[in-house]
PDB file of N, CA and C in Angstrom:
ATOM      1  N   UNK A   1       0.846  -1.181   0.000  1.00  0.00           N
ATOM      2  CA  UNK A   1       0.000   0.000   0.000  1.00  0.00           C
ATOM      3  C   UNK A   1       0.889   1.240   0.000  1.00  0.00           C
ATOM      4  N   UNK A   2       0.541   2.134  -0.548  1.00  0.00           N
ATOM      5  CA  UNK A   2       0.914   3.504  -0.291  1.00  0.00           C
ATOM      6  C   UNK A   2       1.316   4.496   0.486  1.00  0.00           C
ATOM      7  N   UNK A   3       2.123   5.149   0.495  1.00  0.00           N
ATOM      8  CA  UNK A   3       1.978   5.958   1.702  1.00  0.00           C
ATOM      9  C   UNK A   3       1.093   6.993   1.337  1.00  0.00           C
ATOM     10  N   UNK A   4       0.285   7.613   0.750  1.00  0.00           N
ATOM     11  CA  UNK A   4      -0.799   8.343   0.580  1.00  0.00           C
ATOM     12  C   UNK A   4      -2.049   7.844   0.793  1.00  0.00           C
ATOM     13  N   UNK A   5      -1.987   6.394   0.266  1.00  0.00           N
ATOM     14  CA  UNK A   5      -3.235   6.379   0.706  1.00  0.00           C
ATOM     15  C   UNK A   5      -3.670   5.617   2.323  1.00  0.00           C
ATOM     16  N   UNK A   6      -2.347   5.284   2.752  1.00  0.00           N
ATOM     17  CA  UNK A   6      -2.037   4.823   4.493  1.00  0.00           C
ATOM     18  C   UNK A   6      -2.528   6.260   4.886  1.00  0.00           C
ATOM     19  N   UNK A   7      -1.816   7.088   5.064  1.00  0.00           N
ATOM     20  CA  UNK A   7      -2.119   8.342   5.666  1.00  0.00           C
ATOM     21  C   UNK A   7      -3.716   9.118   5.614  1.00  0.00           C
ATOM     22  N   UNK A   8      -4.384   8.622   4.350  1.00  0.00           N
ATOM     23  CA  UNK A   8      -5.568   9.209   4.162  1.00  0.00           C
ATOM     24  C   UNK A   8      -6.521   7.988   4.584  1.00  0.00           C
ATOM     25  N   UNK A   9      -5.793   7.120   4.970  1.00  0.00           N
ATOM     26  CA  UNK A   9      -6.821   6.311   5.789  1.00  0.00           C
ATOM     27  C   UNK A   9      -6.541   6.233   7.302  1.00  0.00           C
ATOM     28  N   UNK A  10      -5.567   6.744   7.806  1.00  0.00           N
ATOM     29  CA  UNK A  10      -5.664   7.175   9.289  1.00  0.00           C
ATOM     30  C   UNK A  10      -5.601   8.194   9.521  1.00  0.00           C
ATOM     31  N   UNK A  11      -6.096   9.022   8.383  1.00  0.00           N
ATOM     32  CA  UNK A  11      -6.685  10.496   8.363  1.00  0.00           C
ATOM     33  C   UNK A  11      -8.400  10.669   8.339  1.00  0.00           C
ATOM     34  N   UNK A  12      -8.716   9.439   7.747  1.00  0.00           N
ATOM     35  CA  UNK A  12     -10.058   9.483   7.984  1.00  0.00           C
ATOM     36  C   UNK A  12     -10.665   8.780   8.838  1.00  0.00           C
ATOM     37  N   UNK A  13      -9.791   8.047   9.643  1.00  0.00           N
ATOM     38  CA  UNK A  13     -10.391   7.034  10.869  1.00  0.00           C
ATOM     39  C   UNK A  13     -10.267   7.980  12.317  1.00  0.00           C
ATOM     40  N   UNK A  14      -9.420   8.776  12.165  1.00  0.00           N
ATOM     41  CA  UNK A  14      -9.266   9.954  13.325  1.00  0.00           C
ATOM     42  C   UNK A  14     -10.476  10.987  13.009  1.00  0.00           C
ATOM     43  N   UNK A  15     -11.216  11.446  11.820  1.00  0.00           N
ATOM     44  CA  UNK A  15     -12.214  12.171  11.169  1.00  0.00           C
ATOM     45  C   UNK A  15     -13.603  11.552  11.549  1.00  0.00           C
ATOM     46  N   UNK A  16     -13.526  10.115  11.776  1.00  0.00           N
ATOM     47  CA  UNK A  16     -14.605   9.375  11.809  1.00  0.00           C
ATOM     48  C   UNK A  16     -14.853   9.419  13.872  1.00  0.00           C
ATOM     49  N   UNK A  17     -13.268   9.370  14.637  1.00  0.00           N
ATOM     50  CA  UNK A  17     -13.877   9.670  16.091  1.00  0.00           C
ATOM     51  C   UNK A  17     -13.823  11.094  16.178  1.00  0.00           C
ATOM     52  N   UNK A  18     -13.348  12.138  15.602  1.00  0.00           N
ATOM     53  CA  UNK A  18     -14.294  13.455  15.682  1.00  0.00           C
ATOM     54  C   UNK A  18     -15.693  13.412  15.572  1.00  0.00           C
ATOM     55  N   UNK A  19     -16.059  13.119  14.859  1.00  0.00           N
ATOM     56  CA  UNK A  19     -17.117  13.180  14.301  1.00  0.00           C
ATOM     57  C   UNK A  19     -17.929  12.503  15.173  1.00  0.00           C
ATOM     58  N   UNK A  20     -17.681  10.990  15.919  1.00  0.00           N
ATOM     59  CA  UNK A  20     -18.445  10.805  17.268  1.00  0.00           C
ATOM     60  C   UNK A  20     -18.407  11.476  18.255  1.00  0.00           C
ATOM     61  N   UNK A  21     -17.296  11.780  19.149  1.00  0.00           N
ATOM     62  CA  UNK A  21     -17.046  12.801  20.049  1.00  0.00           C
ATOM     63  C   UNK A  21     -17.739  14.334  19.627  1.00  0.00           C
ATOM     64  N   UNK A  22     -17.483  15.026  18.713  1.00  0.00           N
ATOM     65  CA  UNK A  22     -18.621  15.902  18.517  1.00  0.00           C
ATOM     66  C   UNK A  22     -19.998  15.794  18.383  1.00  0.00           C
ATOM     67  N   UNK A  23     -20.301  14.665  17.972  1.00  0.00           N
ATOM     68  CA  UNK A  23     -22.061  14.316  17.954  1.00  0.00           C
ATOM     69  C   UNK A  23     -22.580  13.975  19.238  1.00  0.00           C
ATOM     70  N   UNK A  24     -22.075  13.401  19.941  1.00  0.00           N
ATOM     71  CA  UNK A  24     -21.822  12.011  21.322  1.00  0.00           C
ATOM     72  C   UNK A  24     -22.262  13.545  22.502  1.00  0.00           C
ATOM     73  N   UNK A  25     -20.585  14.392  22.295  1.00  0.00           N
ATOM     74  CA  UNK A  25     -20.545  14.973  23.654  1.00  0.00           C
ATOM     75  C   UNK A  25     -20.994  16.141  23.263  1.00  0.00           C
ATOM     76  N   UNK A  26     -20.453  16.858  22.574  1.00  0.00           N
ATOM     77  CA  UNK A  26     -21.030  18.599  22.140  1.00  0.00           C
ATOM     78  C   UNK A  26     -22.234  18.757  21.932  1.00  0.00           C
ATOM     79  N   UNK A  27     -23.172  17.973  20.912  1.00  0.00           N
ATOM     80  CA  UNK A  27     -24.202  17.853  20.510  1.00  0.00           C
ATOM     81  C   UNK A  27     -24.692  18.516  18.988  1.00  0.00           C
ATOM     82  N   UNK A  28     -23.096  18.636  18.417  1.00  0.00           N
ATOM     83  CA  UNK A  28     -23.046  19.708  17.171  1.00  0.00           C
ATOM     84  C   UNK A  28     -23.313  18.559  16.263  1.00  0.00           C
ATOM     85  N   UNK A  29     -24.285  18.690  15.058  1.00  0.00           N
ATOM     86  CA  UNK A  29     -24.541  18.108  14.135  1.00  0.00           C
ATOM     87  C   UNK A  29     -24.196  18.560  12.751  1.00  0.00           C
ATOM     88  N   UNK A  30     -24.685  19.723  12.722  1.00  0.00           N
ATOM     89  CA  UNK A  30     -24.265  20.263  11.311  1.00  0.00           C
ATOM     90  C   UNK A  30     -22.888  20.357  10.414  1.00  0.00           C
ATOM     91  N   UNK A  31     -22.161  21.057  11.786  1.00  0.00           N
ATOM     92  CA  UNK A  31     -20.442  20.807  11.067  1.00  0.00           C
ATOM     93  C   UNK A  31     -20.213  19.668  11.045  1.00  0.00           C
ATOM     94  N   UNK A  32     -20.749  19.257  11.963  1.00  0.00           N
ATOM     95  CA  UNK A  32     -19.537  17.656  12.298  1.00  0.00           C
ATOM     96  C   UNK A  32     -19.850  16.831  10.904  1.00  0.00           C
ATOM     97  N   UNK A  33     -21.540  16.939  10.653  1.00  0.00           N
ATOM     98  CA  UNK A  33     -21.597  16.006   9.082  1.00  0.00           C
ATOM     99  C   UNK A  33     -20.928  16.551   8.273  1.00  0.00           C
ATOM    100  N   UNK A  34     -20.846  17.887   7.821  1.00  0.00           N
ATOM    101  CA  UNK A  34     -19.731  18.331   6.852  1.00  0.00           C
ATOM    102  C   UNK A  34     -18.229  17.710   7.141  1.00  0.00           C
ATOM    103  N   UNK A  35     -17.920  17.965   8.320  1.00  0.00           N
ATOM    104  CA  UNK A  35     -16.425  17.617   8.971  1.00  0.00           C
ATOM    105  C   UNK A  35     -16.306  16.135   8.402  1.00  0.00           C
ATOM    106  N   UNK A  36     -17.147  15.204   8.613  1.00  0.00           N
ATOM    107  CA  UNK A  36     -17.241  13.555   8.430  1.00  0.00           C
ATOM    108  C   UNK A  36     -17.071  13.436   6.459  1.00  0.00           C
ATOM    109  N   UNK A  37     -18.127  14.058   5.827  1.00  0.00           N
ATOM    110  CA  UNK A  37     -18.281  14.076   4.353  1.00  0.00           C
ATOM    111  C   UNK A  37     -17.093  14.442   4.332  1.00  0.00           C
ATOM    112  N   UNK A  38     -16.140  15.386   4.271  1.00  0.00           N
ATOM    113  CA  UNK A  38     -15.003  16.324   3.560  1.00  0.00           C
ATOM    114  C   UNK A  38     -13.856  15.265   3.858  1.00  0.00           C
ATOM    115  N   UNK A  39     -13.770  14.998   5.358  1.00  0.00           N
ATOM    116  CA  UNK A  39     -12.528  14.038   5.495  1.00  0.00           C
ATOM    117  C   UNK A  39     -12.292  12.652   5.491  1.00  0.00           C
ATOM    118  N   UNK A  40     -13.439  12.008   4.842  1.00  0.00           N
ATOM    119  CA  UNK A  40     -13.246  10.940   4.459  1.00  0.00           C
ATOM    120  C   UNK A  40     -13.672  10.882   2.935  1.00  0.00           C
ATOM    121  N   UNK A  41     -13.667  12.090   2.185  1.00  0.00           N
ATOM    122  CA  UNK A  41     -13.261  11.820   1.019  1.00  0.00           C
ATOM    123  C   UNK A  41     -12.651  11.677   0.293  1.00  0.00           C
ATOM    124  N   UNK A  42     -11.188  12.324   1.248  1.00  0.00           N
ATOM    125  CA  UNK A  42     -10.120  12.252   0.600  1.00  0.00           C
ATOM    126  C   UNK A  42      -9.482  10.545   0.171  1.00  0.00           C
ATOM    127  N   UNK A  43      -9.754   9.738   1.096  1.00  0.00           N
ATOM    128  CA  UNK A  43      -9.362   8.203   0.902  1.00  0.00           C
ATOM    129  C   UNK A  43     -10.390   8.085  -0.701  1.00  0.00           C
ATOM    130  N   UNK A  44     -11.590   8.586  -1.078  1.00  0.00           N
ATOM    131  CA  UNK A  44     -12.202   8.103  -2.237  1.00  0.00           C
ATOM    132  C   UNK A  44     -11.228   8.663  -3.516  1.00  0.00           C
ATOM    133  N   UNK A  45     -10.764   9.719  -2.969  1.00  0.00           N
ATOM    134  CA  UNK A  45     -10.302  10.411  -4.280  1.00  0.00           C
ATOM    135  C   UNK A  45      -8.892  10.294  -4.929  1.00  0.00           C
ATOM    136  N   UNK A  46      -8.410   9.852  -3.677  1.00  0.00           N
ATOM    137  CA  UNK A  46      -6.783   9.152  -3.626  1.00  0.00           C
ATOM    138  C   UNK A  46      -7.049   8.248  -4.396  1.00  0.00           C
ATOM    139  N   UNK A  47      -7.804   6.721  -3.774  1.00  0.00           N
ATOM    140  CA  UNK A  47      -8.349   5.906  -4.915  1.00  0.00           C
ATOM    141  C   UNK A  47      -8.861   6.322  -6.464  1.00  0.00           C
ATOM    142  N   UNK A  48      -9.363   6.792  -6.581  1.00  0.00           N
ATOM    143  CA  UNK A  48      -9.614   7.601  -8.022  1.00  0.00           C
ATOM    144  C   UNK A  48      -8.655   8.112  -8.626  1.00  0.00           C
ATOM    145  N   UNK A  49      -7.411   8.855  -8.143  1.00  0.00           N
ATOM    146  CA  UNK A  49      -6.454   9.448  -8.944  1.00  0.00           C
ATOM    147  C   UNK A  49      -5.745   8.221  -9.311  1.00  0.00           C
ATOM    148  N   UNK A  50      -5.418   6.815  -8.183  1.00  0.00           N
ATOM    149  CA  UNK A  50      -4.453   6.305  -8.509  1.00  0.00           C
ATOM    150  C   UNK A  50      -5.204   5.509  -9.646  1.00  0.00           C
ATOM    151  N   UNK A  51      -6.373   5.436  -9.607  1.00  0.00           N
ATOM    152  CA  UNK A  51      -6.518   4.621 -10.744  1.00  0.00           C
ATOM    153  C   UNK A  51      -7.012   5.173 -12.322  1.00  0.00           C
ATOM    154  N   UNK A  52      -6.560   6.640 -11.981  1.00  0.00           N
ATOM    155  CA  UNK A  52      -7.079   7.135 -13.739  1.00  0.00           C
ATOM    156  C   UNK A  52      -6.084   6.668 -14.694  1.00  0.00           C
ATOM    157  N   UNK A  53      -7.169   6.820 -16.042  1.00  0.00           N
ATOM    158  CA  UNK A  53      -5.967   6.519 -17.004  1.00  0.00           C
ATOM    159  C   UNK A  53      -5.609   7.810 -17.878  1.00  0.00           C
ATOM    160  N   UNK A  54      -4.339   8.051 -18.329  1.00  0.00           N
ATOM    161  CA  UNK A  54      -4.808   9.615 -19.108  1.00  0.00           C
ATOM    162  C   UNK A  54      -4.413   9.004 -21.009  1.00  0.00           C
TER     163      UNK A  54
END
């Protein structure tokens, strides 16, 4: 595996307990779903670049 896409997957598993701990304890919903969508897309898009063809 990669080191880009290692990093953007324990970039989005740390994104994923924000995202509980802000829902759980704060009670913030709105950012935190943005916060959750934005940083675990980056693992989709990593996947996508590595696999374009030009």
């Amino acid at each position: 595996m990669s080191i880009v896409k290692n990093k953007s997957f324990s970039f989005a598993v740390k994104i994923v307990h924000l995202y509980k701990f802000l829902v759980a304890d704060k009670k913030e919903f709105v950012l935190s779903k943005q916060l959750l969508r934005s940083g675990t897309a980056i693992g989709a898009l990593v996947r996508e670049a590595q696999n374009a063809e030009s």
